[in-house]
Protein backbone atom coordinates (compact mmCIF):
# COMPACT_ATOMS: atom_id res chain seq x y z
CA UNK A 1 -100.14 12.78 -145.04
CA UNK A 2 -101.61 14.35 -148.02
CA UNK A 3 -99.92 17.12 -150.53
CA UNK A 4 -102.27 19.29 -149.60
CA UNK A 5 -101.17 19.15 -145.85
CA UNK A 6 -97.39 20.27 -146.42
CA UNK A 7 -98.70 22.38 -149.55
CA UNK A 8 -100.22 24.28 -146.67
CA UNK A 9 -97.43 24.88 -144.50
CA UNK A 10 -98.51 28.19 -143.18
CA UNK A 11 -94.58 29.57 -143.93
CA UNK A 12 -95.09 32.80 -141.64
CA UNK A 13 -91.37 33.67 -142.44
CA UNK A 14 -88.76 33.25 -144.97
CA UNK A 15 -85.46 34.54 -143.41
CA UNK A 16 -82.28 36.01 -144.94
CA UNK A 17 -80.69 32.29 -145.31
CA UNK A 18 -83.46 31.06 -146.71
CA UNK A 19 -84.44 28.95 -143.48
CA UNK A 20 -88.59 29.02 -143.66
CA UNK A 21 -90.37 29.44 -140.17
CA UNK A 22 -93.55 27.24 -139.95
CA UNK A 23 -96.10 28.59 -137.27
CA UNK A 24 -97.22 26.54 -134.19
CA UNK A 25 -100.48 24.49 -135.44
CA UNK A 26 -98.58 23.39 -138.68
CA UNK A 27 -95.59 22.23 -136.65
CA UNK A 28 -98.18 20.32 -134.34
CA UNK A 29 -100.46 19.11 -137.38
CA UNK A 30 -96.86 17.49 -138.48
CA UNK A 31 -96.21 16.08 -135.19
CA UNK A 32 -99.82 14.28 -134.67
CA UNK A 33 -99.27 12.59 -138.27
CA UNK A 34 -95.74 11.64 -137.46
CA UNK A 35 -97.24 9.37 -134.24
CA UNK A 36 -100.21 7.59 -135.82
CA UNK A 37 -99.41 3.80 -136.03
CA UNK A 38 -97.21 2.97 -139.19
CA UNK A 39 -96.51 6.82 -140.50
CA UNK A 40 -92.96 7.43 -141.82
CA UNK A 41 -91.27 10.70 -141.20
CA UNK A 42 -89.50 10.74 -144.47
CA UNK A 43 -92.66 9.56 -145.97
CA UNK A 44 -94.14 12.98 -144.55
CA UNK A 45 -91.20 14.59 -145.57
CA UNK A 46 -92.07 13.68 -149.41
CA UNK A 47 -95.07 14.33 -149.53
């Protein structure tokens, strides 16, 4: 996953906690690159 992926989050809402609220296609983009062969979640997580 690039920078430019998670840079592009699509944050459709930032809540009173602070608790950001990602909409449906990022969540899914996210998803698809966490179950290619060899991806690491916390290596999405950093980027």
């Amino acid at each position: 996953m690039t920078k430019r992926a998670v840079e592009e989050s699509e944050v459709i809402r930032v809540d009173a906690s602070g608790r950001r609220r990602h909409s449906p296609e990022f969540k899914r983009r996210l998803t698809r690159l966490a179950l290619e062969p060899g991806a690491s979640v916390a290596g999405i997580a950093r980027a």
